[in-house]
N, C-alpha and C. Protein backbone atom coordinates (compact mmCIF):
# COMPACT_ATOMS: atom_id res chain seq x y z
N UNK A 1 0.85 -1.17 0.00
CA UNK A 1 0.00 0.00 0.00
C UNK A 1 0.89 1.23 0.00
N UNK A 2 0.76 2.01 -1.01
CA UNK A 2 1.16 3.29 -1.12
C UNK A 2 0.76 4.34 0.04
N UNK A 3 1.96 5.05 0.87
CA UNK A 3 2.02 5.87 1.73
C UNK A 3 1.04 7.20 1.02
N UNK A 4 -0.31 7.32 1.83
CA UNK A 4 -0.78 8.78 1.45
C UNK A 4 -0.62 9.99 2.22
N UNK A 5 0.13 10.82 2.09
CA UNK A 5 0.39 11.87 3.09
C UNK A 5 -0.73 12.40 3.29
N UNK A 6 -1.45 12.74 2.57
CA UNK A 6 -2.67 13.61 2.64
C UNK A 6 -3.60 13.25 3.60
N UNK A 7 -3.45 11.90 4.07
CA UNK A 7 -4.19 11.14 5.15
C UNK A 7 -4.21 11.62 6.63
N UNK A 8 -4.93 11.85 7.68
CA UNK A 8 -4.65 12.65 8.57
C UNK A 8 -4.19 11.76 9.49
N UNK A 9 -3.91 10.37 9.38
CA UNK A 9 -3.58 10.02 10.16
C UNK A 9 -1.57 10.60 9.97
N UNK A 10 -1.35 10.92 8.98
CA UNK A 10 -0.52 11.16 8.63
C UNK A 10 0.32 13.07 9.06
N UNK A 11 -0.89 13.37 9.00
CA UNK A 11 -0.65 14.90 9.78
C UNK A 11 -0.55 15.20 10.74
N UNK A 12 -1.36 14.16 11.87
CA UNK A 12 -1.87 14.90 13.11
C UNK A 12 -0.19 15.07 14.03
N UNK A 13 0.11 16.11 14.37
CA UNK A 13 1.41 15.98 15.45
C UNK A 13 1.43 15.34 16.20
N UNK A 14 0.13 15.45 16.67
CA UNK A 14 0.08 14.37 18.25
C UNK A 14 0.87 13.25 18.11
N UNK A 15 0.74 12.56 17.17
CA UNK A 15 1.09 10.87 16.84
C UNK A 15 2.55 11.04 16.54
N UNK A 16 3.27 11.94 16.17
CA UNK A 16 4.57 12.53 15.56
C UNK A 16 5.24 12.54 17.46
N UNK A 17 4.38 13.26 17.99
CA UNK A 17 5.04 13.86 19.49
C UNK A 17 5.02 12.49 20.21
N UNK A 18 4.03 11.79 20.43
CA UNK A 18 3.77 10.72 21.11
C UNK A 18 2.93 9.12 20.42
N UNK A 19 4.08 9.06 19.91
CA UNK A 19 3.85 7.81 19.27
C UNK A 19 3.12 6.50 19.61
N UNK A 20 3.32 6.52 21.36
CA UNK A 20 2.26 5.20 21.76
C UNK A 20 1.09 5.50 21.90
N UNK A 21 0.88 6.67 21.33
CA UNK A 21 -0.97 7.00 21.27
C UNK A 21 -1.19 5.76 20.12
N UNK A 22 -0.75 5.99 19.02
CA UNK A 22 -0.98 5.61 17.96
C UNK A 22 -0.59 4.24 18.04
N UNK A 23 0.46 3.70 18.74
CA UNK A 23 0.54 1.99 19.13
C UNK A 23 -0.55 1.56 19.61
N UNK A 24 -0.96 2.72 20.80
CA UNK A 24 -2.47 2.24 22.09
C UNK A 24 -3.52 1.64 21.01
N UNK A 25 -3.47 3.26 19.77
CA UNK A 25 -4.95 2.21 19.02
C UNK A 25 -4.69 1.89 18.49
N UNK A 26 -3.67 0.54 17.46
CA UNK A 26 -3.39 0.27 16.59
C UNK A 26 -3.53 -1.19 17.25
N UNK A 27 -3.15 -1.25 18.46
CA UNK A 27 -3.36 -2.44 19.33
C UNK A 27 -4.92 -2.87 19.88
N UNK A 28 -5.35 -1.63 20.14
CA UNK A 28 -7.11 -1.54 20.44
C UNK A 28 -7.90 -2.48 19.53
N UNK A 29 -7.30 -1.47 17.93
CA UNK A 29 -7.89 -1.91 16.62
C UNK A 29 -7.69 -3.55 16.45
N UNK A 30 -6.76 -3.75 16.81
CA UNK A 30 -6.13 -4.95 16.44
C UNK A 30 -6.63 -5.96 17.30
N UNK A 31 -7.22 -6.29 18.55
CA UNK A 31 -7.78 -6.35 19.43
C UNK A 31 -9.05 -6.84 18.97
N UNK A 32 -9.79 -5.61 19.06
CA UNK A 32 -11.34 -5.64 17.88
C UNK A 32 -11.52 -6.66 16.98
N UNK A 33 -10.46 -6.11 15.89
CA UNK A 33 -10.58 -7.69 15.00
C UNK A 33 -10.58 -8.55 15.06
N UNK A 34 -9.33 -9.48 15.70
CA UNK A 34 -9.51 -10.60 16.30
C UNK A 34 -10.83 -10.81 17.06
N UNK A 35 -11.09 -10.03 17.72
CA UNK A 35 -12.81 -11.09 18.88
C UNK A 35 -13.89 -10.54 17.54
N UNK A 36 -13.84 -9.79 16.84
CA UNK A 36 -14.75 -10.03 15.77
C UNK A 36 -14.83 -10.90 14.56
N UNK A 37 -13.31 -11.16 14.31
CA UNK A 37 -12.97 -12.29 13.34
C UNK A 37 -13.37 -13.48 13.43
N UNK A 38 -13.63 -13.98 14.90
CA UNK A 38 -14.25 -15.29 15.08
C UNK A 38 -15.69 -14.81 14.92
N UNK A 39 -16.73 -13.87 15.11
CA UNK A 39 -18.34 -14.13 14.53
C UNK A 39 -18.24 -14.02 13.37
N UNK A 40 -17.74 -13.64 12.60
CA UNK A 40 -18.18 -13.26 10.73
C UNK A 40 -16.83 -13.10 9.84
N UNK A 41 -15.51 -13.39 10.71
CA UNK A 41 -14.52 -13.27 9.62
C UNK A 41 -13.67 -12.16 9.45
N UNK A 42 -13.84 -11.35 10.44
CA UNK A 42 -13.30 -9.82 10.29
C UNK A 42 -13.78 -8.99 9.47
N UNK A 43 -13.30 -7.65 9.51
CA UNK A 43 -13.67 -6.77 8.64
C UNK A 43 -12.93 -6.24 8.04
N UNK A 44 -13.18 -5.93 6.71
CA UNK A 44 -11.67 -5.66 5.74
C UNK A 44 -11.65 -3.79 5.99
N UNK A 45 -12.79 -3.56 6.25
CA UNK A 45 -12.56 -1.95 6.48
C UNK A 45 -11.84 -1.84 7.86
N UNK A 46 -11.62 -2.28 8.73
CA UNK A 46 -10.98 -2.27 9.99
C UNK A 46 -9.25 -2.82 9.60
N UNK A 47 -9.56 -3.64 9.28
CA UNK A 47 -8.05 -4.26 8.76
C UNK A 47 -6.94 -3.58 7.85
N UNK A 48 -7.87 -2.31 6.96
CA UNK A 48 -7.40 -1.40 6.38
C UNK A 48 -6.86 -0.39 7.12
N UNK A 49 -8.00 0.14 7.90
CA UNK A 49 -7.38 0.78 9.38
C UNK A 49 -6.00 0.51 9.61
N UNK A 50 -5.98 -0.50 10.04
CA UNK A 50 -4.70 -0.61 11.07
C UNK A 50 -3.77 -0.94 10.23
N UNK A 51 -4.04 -1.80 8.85
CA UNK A 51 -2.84 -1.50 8.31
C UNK A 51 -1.94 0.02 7.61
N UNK A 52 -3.14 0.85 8.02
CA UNK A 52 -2.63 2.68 7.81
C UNK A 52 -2.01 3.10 8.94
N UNK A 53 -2.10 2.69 10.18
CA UNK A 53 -1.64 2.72 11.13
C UNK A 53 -0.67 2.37 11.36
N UNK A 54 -0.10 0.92 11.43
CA UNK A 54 1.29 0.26 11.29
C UNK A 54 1.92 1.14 9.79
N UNK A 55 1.45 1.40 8.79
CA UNK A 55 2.41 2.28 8.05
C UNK A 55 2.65 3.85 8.16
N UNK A 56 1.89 4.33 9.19
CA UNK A 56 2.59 5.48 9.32
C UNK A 56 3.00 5.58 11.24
N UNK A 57 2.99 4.42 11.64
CA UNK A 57 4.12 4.37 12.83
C UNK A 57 6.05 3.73 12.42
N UNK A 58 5.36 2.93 11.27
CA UNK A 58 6.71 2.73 10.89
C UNK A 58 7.07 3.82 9.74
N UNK A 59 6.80 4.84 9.23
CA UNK A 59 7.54 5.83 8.74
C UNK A 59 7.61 7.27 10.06
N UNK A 60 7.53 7.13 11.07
CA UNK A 60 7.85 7.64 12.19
C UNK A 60 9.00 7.52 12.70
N UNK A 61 9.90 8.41 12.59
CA UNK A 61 11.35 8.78 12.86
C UNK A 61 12.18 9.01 14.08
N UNK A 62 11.64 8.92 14.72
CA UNK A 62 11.62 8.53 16.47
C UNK A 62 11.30 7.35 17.21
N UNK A 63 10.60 6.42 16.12
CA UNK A 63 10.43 5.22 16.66
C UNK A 63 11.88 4.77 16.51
N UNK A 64 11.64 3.46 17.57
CA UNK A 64 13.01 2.83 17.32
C UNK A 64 13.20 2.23 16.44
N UNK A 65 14.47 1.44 15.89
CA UNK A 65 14.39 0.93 14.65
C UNK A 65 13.46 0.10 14.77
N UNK A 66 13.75 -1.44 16.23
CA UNK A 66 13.06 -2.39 16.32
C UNK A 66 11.96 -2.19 15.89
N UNK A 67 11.28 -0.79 16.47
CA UNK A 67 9.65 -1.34 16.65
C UNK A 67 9.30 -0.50 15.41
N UNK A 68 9.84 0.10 14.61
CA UNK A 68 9.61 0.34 13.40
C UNK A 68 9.60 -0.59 12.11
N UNK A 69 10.96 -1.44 12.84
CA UNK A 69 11.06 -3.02 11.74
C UNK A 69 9.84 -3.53 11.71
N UNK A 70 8.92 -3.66 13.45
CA UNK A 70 8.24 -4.89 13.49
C UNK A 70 6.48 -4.23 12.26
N UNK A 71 6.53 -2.74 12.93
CA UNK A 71 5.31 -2.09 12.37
C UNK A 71 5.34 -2.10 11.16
N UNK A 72 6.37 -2.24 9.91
CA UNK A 72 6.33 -2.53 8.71
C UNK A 72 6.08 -4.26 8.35
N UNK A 73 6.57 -5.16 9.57
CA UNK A 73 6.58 -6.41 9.24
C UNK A 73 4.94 -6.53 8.58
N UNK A 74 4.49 -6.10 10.25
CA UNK A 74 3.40 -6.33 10.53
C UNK A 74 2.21 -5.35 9.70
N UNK A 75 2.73 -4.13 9.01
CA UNK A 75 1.59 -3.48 8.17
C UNK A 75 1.70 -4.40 6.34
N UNK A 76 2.94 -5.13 6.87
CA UNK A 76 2.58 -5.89 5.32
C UNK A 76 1.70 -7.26 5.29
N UNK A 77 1.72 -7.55 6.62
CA UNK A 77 0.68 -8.92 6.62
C UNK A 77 -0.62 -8.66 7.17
N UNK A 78 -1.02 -7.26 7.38
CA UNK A 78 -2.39 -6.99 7.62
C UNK A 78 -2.48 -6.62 5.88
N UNK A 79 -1.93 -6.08 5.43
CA UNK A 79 -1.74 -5.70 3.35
C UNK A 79 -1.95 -7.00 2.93
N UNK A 80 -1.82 -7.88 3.61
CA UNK A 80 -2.50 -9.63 2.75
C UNK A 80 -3.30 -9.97 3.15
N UNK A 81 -3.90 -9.48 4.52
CA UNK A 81 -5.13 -9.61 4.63
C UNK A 81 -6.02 -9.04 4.13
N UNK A 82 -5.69 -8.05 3.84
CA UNK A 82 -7.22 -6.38 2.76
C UNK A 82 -7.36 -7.03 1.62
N UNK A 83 -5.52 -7.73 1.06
CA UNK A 83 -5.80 -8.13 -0.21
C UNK A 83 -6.99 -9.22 -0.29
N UNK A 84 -6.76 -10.54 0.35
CA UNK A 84 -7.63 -11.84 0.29
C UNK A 84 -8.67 -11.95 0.49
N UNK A 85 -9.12 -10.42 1.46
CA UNK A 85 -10.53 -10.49 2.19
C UNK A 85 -11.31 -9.60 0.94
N UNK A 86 -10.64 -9.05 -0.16
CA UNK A 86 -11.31 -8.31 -1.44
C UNK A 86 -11.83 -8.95 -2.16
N UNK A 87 -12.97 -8.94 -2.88
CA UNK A 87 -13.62 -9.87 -3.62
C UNK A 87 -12.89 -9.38 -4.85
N UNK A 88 -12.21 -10.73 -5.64
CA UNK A 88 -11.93 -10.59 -7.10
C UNK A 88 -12.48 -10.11 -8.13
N UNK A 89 -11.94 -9.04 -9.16
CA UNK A 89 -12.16 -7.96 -9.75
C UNK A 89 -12.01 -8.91 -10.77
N UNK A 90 -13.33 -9.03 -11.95
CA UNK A 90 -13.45 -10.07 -13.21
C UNK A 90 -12.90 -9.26 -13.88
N UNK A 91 -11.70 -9.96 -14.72
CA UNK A 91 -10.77 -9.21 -15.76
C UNK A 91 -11.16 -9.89 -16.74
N UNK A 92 -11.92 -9.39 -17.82
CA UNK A 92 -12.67 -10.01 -19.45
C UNK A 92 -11.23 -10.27 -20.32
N UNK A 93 -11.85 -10.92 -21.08
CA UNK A 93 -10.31 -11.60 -21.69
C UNK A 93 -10.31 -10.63 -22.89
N UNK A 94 -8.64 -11.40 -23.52
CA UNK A 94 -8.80 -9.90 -24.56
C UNK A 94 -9.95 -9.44 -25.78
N UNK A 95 -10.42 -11.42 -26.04
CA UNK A 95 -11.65 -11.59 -27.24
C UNK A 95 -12.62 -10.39 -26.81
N UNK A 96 -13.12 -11.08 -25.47
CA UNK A 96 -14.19 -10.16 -24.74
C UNK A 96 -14.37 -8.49 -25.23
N UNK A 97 -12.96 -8.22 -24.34
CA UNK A 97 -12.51 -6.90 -24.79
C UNK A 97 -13.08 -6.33 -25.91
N UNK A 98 -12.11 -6.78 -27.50
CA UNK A 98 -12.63 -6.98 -28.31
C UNK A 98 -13.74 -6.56 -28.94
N UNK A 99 -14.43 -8.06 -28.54
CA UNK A 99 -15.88 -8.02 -28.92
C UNK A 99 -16.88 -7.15 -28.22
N UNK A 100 -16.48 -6.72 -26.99
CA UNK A 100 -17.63 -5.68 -26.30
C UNK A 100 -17.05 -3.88 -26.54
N UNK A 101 -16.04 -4.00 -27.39
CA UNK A 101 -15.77 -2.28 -27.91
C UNK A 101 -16.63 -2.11 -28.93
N UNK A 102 -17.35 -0.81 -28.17
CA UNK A 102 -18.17 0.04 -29.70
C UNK A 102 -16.78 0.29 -30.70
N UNK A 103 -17.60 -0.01 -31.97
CA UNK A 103 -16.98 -0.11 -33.61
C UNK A 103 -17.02 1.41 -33.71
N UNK A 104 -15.75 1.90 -33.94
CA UNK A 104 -15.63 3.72 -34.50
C UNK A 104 -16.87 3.89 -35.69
N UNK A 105 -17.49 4.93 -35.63
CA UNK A 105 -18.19 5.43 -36.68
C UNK A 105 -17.23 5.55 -38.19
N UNK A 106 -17.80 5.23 -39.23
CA UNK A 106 -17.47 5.33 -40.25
C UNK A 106 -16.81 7.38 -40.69
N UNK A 107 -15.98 7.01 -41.60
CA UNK A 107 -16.04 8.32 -41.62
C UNK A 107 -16.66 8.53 -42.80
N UNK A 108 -16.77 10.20 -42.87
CA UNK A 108 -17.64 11.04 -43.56
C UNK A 108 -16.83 11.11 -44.95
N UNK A 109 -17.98 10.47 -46.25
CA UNK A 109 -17.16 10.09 -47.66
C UNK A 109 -17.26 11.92 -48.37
């Protein structure tokens, strides 16, 4: 997942000044999912969450390396979870393609 600055989780200072705010809920979040994952499977909008979370604690420059290593480990295997939990996008083959393009208008003799 591509870093969006524009994201506020990405602006707010607070999280810049005091970084275990943003561990507290990233762990909260993380928390949540799991005891919700066992009734229905989790939720991929929550899972997105926190994987925005683990990527902008690990581009946080005051974290330590460790726990910056682990927050990238860990924002790339919540990133395989958003992926798997997405329902597959039908890609038409090229015939398809093809055959379902409007034909250019003729031109003018």
């Amino acid at each position: 997942m591509a870093i969006d600055r524009n994201d506020p989780i990405f602006t707010h200072s607070a999280a810049a000044r005091q970084p275990e705010l943003m561990l507290s809920a990233v762990l909260h979040l993380m928390s949540h999912y799991t005891a919700n994952a066992a009734d229905n499977g989790g939720c991929v909008k929550l899972a997105s969450v926190i994987e925005r979370h683990l990527k902008a604690l690990s581009a946080l420059p005051d974290l330590s390396p460790v726990l910056r290593a682990t927050c990238q480990q860990l924002c790339e295997q919540w990133g395989a979870v958003v992926e798997q939990a997405r329902p597959p996008q039908e890609r038409a083959s090229f015939l398809a393609r093809l055959i379902g393009r409007p034909r250019p208008a003729p031109l003018p003799a």
